[in-house]
Every structure is written in structure tokens, then in C-alpha cells.
Protein backbone atom coordinates (compact mmCIF):
# COMPACT_ATOMS: atom_id res chain seq x y z
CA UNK A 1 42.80 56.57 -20.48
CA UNK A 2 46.42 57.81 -21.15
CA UNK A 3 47.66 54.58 -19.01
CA UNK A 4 45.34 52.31 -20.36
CA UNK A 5 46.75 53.54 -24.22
CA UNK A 6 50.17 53.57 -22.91
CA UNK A 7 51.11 50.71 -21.42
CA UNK A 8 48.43 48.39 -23.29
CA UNK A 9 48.30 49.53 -26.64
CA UNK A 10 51.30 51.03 -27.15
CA UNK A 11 54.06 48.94 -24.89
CA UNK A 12 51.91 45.76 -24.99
CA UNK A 13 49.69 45.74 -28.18
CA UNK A 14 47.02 44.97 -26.91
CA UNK A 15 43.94 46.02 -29.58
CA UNK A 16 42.06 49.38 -28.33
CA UNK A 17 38.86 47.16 -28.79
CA UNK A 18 40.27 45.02 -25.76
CA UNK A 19 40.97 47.61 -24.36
CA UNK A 20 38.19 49.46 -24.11
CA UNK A 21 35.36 47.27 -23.29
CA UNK A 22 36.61 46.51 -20.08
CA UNK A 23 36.83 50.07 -19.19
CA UNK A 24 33.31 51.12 -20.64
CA UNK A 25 30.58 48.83 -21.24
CA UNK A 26 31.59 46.27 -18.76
CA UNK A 27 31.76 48.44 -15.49
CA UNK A 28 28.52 49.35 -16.45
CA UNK A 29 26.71 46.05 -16.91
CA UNK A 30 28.98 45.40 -13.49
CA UNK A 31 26.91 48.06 -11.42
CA UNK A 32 23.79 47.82 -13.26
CA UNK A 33 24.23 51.23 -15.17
CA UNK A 34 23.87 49.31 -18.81
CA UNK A 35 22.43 50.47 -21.24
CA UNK A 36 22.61 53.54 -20.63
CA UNK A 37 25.86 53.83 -19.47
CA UNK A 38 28.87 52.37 -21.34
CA UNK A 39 27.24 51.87 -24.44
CA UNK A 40 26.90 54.62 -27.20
CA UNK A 41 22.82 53.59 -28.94
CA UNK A 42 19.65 55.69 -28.76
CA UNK A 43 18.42 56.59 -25.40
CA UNK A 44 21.93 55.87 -23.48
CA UNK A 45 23.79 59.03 -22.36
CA UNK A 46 26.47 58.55 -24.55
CA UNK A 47 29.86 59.73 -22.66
CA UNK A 48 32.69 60.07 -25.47
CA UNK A 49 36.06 60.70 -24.62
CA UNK A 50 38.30 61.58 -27.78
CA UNK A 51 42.24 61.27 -27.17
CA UNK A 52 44.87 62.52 -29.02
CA UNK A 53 47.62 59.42 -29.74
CA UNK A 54 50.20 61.96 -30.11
CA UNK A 55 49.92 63.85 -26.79
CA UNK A 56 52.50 63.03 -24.25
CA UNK A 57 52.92 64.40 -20.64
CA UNK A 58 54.27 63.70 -17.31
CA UNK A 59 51.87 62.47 -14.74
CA UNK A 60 50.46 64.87 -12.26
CA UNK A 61 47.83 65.49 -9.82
CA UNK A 62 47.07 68.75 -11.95
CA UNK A 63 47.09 66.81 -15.04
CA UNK A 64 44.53 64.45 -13.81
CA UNK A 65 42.05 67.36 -13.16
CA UNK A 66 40.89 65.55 -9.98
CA UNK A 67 39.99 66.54 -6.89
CA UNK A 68 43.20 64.19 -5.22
CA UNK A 69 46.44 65.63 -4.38
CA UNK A 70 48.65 62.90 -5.30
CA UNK A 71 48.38 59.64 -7.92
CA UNK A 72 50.23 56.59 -7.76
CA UNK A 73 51.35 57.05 -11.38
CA UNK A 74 53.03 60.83 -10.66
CA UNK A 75 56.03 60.57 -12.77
CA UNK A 76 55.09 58.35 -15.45
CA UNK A 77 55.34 59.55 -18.82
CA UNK A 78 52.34 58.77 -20.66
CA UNK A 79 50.74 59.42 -24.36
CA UNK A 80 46.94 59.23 -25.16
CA UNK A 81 45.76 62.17 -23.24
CA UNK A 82 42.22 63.61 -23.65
CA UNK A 83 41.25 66.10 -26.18
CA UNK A 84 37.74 66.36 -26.41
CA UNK A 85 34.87 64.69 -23.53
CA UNK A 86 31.28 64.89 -24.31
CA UNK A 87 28.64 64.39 -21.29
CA UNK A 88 25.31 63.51 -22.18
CA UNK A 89 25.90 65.74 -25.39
CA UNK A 90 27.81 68.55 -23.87
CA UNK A 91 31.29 69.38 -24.93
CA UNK A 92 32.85 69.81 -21.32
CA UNK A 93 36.63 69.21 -22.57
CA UNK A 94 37.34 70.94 -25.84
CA UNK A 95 40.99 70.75 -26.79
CA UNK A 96 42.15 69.52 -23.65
CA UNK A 97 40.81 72.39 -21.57
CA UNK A 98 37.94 72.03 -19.15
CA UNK A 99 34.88 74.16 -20.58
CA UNK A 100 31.76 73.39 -18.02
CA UNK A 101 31.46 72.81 -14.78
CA UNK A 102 30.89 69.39 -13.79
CA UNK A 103 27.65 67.75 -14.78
CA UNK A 104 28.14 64.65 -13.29
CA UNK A 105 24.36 63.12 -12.50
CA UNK A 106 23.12 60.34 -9.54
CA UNK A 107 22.08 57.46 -11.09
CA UNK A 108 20.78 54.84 -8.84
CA UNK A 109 21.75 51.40 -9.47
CA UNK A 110 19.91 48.51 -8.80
CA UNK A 111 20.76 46.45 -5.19
């Protein structure tokens, strides 16, 4: 999200609107995941990510919170970060600190 804010809404201006939809409801209609994924309506599992605009840090594998020990973006300064994440209703990020354990769930897509 932080590169997606950065370098297309802030450096290009590109509307968050534009942004967003290619990076939420269409991977989901992509793999066969919609509606419930990508799509915030009754019944879907409504994943929300909340950034903070202001928030600006240095790109690192540790400030990715993945599992990968390097990124090709390591260096880059970027704003946008996330603040809050909320996983089928659970608050897992809550002021930019992991709070739960992953809760990540299978969901088979159609072939």
C-alpha cells in the first residue's frame, strides 16, 4: 500500500479510487474470490486496511512484516504506511503494531 500511495497518488496523482480497485476488487474477480473478497457488502469478509497519509519510513524487510529477507524496494522512502488492518472483523494491526497471529484462511477458487 505505502508504494501504491507513494508513487501514484502522491508523485503521480493518480485518484486513490484508481488506485485502489485494481489492488482490491479486481484481483479478486481475477481468481474467482469475488464477492467475498475485495469487496466490503454483507456476507463478504471484509479485509480493511487503514493507512496513515502522514507516516513515512524507509523500506525494509522488517518493515514489510513478511516472511522474505529482502524486497526490491529496500531503500525507498515511502509514506502511506498501515495503521490499523481488520481480518474478517478482527483488529490484527492496531496502530501499526501486529496484535494476532495470522488468520489467514484457504479459500478455494474456482478452476
Amino acid at each position: 500500500m505505502p508504494l501504491l500511495f507513494t508513487e501514484g497518488f502522491i508523485r503521480r496523482g493518480i485518484p486513490l479510487d484508481t488506485l485502489l480497485i485494481p489492488a482490491t476488487s479486481n484481483p479478486a474477480k481475477i481468481y474467482g474470490l469475488w464477492p467475498r473478497k475485495g469487496n466490503l457488502s454483507i456476507g463478504a469478509d471484509a479485509d480493511i486496511i487503514i493507512i496513515d497519509p502522514k507516516t513515512e519510513k524507509i523500506v525494509t524487510p522488517e518493515a514489510l512484516n513478511s516472511a522474505q529477507d529482502f524486497t526490491p524496494w529496500e531503500g525507498w522512502r515511502l509514506r502511506g504506511w498501515p495503521r490499523y488492518v481488520i481480518v474478517r472483523g478482527h483488529i490484527v494491526m492496531d496502530d501499526g503494531t501486529i496484535t494476532s497471529k495470522p488468520e489467514g484462511k484457504f479459500i478455494r477458487r474456482p478452476v
